[in-house]
N, C-alpha and C. Protein backbone atom coordinates (compact mmCIF):
# COMPACT_ATOMS: atom_id res chain seq x y z
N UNK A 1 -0.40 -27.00 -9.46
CA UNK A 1 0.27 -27.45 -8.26
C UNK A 1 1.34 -26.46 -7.81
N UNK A 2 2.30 -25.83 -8.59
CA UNK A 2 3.18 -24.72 -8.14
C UNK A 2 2.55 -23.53 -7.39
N UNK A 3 1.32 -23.35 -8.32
CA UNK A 3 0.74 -22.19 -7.60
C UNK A 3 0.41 -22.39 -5.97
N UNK A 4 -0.10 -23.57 -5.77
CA UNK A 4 -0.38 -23.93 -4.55
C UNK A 4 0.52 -23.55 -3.08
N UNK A 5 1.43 -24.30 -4.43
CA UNK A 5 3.01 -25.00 -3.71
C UNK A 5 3.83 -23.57 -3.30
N UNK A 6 3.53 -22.58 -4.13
CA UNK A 6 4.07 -21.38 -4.38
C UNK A 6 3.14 -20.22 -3.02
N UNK A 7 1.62 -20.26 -3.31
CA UNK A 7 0.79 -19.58 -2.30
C UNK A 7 1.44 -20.09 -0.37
N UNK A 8 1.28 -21.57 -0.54
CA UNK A 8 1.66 -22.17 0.69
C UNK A 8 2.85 -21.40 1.28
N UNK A 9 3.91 -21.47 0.60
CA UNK A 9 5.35 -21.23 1.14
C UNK A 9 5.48 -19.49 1.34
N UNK A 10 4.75 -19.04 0.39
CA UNK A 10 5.09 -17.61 0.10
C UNK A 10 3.82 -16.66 1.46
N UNK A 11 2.61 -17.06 1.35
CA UNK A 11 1.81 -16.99 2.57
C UNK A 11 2.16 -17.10 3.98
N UNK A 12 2.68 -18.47 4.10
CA UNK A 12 3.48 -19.31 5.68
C UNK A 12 4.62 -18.16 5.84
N UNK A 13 5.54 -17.97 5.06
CA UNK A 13 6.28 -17.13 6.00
C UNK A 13 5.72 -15.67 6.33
N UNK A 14 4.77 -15.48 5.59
CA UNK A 14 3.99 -14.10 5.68
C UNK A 14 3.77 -14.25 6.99
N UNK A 15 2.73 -15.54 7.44
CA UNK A 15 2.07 -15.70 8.25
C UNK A 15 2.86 -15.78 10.11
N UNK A 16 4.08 -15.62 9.61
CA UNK A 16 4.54 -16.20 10.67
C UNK A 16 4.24 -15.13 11.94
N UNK A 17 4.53 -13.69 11.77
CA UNK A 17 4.57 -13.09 13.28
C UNK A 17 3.27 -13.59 13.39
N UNK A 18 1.71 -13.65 13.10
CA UNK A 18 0.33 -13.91 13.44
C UNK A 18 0.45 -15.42 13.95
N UNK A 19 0.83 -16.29 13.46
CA UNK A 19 0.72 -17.75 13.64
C UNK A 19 1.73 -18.34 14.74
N UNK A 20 2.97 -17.80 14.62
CA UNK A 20 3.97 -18.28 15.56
C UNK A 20 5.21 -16.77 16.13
N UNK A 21 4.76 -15.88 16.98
CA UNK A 21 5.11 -14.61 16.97
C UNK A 21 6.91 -14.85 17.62
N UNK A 22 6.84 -16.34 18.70
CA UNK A 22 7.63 -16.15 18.97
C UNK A 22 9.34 -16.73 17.97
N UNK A 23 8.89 -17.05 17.21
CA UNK A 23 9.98 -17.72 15.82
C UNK A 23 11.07 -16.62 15.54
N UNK A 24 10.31 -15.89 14.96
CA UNK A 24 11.02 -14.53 14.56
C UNK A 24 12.58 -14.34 15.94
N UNK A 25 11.96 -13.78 16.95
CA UNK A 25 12.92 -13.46 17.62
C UNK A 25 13.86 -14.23 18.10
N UNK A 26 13.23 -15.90 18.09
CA UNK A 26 14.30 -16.86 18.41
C UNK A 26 15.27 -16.89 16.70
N UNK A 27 14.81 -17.40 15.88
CA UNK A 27 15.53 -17.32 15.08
C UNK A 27 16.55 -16.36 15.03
N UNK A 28 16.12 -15.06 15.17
CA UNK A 28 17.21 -13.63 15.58
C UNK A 28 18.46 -13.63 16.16
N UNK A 29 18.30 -14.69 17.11
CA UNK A 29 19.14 -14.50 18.27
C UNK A 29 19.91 -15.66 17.94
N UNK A 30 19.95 -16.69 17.53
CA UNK A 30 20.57 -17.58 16.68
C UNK A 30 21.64 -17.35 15.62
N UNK A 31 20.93 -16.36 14.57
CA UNK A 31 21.61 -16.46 13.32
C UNK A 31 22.14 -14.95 12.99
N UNK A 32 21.13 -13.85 13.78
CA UNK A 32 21.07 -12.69 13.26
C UNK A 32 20.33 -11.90 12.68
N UNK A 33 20.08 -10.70 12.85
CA UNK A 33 19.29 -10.33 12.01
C UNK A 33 19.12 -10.41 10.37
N UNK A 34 20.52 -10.06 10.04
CA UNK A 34 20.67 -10.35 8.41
C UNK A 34 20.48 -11.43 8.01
N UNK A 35 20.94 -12.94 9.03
CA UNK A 35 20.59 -13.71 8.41
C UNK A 35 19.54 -14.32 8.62
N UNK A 36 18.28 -14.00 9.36
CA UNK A 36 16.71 -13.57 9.54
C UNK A 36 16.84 -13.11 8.58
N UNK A 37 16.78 -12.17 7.91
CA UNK A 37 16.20 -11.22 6.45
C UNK A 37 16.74 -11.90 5.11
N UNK A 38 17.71 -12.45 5.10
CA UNK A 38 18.15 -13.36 4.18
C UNK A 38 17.36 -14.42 3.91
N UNK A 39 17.34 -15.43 4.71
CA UNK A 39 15.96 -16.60 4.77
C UNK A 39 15.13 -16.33 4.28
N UNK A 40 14.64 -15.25 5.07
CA UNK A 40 13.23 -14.73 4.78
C UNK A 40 13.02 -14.73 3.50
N UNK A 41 13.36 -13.70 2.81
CA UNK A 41 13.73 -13.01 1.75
C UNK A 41 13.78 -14.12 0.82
N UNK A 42 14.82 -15.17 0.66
CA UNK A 42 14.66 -16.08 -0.05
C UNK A 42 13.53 -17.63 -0.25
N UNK A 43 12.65 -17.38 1.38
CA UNK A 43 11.99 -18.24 0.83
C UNK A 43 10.37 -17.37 0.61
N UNK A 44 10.54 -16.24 0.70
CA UNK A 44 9.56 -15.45 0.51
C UNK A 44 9.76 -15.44 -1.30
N UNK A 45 11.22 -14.79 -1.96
CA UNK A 45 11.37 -14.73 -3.55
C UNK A 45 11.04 -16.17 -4.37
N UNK A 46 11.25 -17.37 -3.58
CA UNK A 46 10.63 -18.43 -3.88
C UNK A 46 9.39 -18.69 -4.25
N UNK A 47 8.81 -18.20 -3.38
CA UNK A 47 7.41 -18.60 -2.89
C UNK A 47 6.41 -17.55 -4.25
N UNK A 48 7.17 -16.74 -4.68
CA UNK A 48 6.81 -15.47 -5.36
C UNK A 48 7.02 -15.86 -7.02
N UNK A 49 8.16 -16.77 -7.06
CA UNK A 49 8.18 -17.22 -8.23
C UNK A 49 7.84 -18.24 -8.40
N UNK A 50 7.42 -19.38 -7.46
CA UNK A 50 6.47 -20.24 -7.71
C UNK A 50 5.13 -19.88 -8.03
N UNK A 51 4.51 -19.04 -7.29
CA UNK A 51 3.23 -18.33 -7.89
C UNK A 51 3.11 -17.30 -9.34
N UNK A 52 4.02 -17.07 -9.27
CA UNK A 52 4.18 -16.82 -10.86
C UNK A 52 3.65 -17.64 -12.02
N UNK A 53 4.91 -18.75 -11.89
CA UNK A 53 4.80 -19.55 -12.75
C UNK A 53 3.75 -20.48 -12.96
N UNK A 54 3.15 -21.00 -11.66
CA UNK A 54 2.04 -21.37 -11.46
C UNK A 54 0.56 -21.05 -12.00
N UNK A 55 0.57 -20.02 -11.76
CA UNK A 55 -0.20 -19.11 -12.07
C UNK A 55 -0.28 -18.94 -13.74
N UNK A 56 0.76 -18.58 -14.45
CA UNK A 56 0.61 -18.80 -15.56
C UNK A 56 0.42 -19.77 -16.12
N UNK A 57 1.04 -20.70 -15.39
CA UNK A 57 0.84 -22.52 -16.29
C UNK A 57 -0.44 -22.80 -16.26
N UNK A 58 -1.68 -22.76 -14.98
CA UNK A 58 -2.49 -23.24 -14.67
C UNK A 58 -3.87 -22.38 -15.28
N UNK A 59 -3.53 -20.75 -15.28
CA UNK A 59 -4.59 -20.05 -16.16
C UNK A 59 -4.80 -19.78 -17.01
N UNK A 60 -4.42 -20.80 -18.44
CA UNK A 60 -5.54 -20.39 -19.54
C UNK A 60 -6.18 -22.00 -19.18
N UNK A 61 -5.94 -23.01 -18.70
CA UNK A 61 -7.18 -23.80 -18.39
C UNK A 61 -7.69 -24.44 -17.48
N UNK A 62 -7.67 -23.01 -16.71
CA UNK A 62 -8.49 -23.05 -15.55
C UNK A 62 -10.06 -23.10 -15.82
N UNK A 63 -10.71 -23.84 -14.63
CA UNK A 63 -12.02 -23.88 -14.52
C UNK A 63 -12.97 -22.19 -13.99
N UNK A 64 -13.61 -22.16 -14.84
CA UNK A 64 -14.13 -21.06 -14.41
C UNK A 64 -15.30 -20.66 -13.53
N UNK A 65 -15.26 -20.34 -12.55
CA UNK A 65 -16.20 -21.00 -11.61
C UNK A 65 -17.79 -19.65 -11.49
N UNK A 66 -16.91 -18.31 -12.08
CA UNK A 66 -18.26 -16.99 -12.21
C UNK A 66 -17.28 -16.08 -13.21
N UNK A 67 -18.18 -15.85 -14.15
CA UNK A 67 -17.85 -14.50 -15.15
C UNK A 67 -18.60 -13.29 -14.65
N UNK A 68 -17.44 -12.58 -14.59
CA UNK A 68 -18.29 -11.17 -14.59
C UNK A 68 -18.22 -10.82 -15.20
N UNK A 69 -19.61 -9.31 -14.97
CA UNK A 69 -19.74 -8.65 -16.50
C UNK A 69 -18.63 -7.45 -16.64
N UNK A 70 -18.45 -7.46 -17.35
CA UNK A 70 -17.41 -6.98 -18.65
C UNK A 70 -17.32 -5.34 -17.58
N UNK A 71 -18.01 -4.97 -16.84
CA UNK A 71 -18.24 -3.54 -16.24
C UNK A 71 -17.26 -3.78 -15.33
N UNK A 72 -16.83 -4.75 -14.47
CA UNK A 72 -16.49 -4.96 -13.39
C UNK A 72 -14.85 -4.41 -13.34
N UNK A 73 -14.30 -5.20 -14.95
CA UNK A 73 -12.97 -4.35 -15.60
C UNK A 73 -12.86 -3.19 -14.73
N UNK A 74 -14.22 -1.99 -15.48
CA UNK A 74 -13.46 -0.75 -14.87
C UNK A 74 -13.55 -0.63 -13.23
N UNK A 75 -14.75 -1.11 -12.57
CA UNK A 75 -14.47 -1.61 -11.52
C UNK A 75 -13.15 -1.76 -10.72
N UNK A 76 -12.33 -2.46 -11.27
CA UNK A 76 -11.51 -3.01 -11.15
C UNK A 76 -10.44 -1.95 -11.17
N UNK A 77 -10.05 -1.03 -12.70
CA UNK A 77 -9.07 -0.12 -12.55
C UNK A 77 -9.60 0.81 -11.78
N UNK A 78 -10.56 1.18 -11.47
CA UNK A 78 -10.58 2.30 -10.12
C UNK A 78 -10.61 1.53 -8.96
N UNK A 79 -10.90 0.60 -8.38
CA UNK A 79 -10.32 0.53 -7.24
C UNK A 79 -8.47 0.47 -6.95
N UNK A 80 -8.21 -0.22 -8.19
CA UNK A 80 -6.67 -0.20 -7.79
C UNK A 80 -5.98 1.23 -7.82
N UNK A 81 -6.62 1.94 -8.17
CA UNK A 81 -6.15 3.52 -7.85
C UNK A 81 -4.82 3.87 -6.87
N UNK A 82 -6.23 3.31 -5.77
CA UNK A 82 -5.21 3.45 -4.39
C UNK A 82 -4.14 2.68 -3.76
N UNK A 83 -3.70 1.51 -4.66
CA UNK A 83 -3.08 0.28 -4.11
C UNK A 83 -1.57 0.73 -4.27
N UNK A 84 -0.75 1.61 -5.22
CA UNK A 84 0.59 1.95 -5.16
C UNK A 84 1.00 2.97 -4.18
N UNK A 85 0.04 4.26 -4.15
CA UNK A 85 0.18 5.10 -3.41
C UNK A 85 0.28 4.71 -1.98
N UNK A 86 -0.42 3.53 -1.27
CA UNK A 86 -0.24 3.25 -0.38
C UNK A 86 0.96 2.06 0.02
N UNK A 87 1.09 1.27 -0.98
CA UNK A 87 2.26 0.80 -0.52
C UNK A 87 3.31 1.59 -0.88
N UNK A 88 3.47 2.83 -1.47
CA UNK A 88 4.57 3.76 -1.34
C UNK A 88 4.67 4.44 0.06
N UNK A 89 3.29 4.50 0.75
CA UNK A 89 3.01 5.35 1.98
C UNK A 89 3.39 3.99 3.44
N UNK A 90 3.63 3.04 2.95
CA UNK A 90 4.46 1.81 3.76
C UNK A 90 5.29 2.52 4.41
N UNK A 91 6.15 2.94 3.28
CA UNK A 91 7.91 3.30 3.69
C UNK A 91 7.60 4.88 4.10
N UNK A 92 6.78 5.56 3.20
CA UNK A 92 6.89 6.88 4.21
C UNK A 92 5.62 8.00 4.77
N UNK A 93 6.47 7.93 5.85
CA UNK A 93 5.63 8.24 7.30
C UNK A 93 4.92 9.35 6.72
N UNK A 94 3.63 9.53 6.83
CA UNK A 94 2.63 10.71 6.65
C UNK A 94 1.43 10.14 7.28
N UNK A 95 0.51 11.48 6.67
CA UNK A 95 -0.75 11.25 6.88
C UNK A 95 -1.70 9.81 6.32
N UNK A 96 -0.89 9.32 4.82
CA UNK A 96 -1.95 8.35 4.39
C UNK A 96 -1.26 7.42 5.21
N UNK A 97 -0.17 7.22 5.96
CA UNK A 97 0.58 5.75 6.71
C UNK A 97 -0.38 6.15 7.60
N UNK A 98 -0.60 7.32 8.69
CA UNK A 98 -1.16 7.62 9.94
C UNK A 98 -2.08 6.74 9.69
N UNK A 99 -3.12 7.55 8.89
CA UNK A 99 -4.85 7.24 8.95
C UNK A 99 -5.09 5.33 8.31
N UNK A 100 -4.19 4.94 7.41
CA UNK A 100 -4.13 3.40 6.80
C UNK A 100 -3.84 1.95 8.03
N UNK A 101 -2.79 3.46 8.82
CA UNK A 101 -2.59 2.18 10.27
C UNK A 101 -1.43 1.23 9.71
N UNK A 102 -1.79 0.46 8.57
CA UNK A 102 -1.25 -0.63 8.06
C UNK A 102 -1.10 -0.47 6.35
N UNK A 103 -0.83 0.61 5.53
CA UNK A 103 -1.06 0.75 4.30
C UNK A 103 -0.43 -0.43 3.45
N UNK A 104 0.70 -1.13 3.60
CA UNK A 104 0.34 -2.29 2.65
C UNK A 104 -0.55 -3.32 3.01
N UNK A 105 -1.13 -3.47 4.11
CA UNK A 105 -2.28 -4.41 4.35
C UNK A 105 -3.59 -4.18 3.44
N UNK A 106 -3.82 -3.01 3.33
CA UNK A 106 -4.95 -2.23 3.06
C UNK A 106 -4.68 -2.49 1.55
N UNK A 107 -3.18 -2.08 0.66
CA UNK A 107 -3.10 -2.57 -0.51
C UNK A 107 -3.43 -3.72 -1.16
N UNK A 108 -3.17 -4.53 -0.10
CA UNK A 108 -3.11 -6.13 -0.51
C UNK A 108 -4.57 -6.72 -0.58
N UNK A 109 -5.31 -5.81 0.39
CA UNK A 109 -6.59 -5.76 0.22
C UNK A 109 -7.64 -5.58 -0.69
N UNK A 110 -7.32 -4.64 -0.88
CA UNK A 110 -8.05 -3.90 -2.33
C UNK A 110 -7.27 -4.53 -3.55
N UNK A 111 -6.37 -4.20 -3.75
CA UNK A 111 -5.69 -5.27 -4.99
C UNK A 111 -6.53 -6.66 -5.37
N UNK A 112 -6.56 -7.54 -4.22
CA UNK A 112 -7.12 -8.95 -4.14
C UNK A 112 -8.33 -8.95 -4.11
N UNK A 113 -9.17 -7.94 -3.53
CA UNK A 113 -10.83 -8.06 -3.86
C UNK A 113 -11.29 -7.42 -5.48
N UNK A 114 -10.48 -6.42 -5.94
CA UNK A 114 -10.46 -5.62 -7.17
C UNK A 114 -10.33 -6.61 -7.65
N UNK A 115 -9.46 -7.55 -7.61
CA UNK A 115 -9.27 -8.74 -9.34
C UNK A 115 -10.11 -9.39 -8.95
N UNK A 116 -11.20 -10.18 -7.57
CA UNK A 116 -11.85 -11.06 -7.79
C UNK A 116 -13.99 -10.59 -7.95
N UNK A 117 -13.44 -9.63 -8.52
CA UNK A 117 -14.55 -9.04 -9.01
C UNK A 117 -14.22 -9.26 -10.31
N UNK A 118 -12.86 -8.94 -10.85
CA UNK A 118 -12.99 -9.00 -12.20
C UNK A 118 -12.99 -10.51 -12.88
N UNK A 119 -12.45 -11.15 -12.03
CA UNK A 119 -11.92 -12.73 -12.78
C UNK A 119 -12.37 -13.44 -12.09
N UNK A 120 -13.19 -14.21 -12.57
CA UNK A 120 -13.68 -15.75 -12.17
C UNK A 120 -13.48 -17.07 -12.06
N UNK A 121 -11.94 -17.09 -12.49
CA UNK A 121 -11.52 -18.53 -12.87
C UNK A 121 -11.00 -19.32 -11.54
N UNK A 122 -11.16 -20.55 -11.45
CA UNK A 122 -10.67 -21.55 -10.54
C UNK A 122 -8.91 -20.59 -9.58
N UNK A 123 -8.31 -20.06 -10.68
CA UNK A 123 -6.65 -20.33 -10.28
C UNK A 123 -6.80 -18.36 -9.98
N UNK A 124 -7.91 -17.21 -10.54
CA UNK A 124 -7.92 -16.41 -9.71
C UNK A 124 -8.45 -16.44 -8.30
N UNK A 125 -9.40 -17.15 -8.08
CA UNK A 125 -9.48 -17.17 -7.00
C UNK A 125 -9.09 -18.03 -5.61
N UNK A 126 -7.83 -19.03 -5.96
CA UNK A 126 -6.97 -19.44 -5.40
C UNK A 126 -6.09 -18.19 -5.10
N UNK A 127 -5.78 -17.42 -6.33
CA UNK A 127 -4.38 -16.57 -5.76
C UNK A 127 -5.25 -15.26 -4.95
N UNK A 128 -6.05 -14.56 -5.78
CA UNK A 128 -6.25 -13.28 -5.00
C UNK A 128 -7.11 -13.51 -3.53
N UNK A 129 -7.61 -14.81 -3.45
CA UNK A 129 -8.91 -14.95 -2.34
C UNK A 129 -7.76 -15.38 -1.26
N UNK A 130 -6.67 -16.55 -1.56
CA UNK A 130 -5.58 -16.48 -0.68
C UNK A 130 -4.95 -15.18 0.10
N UNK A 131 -4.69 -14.55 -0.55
CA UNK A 131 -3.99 -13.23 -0.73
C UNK A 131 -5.00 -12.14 0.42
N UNK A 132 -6.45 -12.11 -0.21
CA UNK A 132 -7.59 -11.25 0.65
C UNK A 132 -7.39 -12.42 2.11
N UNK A 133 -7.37 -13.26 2.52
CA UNK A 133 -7.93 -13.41 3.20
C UNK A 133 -6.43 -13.53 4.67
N UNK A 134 -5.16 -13.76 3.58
CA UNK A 134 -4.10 -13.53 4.44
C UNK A 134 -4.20 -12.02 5.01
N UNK A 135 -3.98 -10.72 4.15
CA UNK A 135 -4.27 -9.50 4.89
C UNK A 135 -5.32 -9.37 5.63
N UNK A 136 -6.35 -10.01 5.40
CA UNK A 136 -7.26 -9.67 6.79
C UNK A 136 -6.90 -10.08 7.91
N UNK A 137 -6.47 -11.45 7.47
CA UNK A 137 -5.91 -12.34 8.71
C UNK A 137 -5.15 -11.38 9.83
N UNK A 138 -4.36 -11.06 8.80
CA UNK A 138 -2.87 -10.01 9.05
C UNK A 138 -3.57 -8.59 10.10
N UNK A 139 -4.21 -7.89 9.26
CA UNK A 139 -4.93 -7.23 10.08
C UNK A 139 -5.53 -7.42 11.31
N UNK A 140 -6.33 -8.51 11.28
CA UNK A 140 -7.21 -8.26 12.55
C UNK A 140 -6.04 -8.89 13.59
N UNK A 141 -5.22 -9.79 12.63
CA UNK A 141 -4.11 -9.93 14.14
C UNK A 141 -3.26 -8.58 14.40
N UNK A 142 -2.97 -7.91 13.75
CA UNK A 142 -2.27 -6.65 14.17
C UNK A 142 -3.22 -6.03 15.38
N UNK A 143 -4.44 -6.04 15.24
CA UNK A 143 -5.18 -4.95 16.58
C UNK A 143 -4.65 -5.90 17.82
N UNK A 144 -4.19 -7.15 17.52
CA UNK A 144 -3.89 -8.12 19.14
C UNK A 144 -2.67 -8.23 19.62
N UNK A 145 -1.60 -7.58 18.54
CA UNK A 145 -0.25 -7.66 18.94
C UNK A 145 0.50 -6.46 18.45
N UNK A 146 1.92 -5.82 19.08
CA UNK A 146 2.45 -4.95 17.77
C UNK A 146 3.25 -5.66 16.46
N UNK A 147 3.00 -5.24 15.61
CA UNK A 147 3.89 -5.39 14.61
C UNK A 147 5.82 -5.08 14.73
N UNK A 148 6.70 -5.46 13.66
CA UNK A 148 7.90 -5.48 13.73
C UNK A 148 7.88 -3.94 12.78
N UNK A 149 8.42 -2.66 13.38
CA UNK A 149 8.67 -1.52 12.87
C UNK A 149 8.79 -1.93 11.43
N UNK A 150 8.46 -0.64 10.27
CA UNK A 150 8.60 -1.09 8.99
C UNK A 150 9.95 0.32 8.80
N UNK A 151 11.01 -0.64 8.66
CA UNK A 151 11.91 0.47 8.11
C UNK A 151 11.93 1.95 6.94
N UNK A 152 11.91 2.88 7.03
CA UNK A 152 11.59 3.54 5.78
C UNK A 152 11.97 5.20 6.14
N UNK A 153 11.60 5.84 5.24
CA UNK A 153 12.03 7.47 4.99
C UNK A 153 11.70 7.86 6.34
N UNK A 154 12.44 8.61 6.82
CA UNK A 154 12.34 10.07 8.13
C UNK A 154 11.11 10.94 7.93
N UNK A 155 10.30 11.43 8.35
CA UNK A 155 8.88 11.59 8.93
C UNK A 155 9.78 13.23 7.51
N UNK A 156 8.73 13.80 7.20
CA UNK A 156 8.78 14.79 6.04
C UNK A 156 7.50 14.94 5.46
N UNK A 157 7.09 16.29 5.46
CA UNK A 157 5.86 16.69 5.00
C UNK A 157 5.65 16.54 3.60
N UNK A 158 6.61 16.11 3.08
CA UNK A 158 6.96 15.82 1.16
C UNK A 158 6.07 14.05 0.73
N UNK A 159 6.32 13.63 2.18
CA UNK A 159 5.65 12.18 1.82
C UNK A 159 4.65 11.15 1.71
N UNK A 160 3.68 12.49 1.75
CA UNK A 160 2.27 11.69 1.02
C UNK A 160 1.87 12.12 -0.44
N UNK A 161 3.14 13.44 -0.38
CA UNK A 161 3.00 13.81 -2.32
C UNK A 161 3.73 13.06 -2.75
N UNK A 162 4.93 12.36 -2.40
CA UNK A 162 5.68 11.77 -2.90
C UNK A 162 5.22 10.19 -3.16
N UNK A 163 4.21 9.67 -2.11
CA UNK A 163 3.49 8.57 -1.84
C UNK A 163 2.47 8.28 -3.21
N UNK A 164 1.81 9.56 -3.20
CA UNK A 164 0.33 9.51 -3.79
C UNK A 164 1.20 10.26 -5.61
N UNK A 165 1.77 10.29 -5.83
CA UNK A 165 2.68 11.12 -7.52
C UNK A 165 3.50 9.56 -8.06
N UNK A 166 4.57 8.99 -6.90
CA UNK A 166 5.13 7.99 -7.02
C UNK A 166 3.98 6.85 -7.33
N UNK A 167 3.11 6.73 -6.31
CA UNK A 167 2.11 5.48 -6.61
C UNK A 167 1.08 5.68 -7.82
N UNK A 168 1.18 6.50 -8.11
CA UNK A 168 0.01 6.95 -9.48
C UNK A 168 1.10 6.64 -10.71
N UNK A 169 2.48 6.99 -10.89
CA UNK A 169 2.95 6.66 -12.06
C UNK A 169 3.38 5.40 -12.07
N UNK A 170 3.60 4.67 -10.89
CA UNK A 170 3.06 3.30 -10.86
C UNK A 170 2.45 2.67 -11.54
N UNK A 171 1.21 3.09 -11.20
CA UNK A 171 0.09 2.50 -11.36
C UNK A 171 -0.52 2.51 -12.95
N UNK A 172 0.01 3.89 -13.98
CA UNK A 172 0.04 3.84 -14.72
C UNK A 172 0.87 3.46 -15.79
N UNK A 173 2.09 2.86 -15.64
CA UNK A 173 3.04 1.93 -15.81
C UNK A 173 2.24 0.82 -15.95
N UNK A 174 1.86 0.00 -14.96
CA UNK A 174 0.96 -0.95 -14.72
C UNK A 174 0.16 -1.07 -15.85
N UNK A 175 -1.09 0.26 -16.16
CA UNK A 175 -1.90 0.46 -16.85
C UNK A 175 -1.34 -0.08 -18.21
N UNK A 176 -0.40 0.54 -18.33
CA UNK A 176 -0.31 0.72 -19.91
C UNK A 176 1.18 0.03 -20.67
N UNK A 177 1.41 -0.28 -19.47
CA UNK A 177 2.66 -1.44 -20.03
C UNK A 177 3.11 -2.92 -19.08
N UNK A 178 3.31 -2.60 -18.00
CA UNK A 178 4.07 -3.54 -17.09
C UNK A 178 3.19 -4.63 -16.89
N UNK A 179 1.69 -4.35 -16.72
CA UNK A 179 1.13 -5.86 -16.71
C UNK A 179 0.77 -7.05 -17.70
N UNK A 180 0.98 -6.05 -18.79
CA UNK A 180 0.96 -6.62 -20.18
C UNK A 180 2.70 -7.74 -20.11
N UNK A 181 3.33 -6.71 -20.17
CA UNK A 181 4.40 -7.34 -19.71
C UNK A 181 4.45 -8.47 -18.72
N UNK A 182 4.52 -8.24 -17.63
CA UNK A 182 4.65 -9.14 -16.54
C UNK A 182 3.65 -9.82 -16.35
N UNK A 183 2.27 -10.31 -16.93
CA UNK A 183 1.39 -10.71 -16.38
C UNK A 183 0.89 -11.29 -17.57
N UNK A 184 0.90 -10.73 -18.88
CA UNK A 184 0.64 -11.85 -20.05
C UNK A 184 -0.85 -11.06 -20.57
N UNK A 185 -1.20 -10.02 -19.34
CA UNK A 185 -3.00 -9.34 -19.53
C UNK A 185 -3.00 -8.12 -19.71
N UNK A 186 -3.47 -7.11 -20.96
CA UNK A 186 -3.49 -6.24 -20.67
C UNK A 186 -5.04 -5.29 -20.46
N UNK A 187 -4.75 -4.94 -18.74
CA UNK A 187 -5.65 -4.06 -18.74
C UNK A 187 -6.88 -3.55 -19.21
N UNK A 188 -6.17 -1.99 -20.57
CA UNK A 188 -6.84 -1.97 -21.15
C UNK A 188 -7.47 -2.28 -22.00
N UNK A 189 -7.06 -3.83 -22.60
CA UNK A 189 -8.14 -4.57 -23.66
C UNK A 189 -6.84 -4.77 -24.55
């Protein structure tokens, strides 16, 4: 139920410029920007640690609805390859932000289809199929409206090495410690 409770709240405010574009700016003009980003922020960190916890409570007995085969793993660590480098390429302006359009969309993308290749259980595919189907959402509403500028580094030819070096030791962090850590799974076996 947290997870739910956690996807709902943490999704909805995701959802808001696509679902209700004009909120944002009224709220703005009300309270402020900071305290727009404050809200946010807190019912977004909410929403983040409800799915956490959720998530852990509910998956070791979860229903399992498809196993994959055991290949899909590596599957899995090569597609996420590209998922740090590009949300590093969020914040700065280069070629992989140019050509991505939307590079944490695209992360959130691949991240969420990568695990539901690998995991089959009832409560993965609540979180990552939620998750895939909000960034698409997200996406295809971006071609119908503009987005709210994403604050970040001054345009510099340093920042798709810095994007693609930064998101790889990421990612191998990830690999070989942090999800073990933070996630209870590790990776490599």
């Amino acid at each position: 139920m947290l997870l739910i409770l956690g996807l709902l709240l943490f999704l909805s405010i995701h959802a808001i410029p696509m679902l209700a574009p004009k909120v944002r700016p009224t709220v703005v003009m009300r309270i402020g920007v900071i305290g727009w980003q404050a809200g946010y922020s807190l019912l977004a960190l909410t929403g983040l640690i409800l799915i956490v916890f959720g998530y852990s409570a509910a998956h070791s007995t979860a229903l399992v609805l498809y196993s994959p085969p055991h290949w899909m793993k590596h599957v899995n660590l090569l597609l996420m390859l590209p998922v740090f480098p590009l949300l590093f390429a969020t914040y700065l302006p280069g070629r992989i932000q140019h050509m991505a359009k939307h590079p944490m969309l695209l992360a959130v993308k691949i991240w969420a289809f990568a695990h539901l290749l690998a995991n089959g259980s009832l409560t993965d595919v609540l979180l990552f199929g939620s998750f895939l189907i909000w960034a698409i959402s997200a996406r295809i509403s971006l071609k119908k409206r503009s987005g709210v500028p994403v604050n970040g580094a001054p345009a510099h030819s340093a920042n798709d090495a810095i994007a693609v070096i930064g998101g790889l030791g990421i990612y191998l962090l990830f690999l070989f410690w942090l999800h073990r850590a933070w996630i209870g799974v590790a990776p490599l076996g």
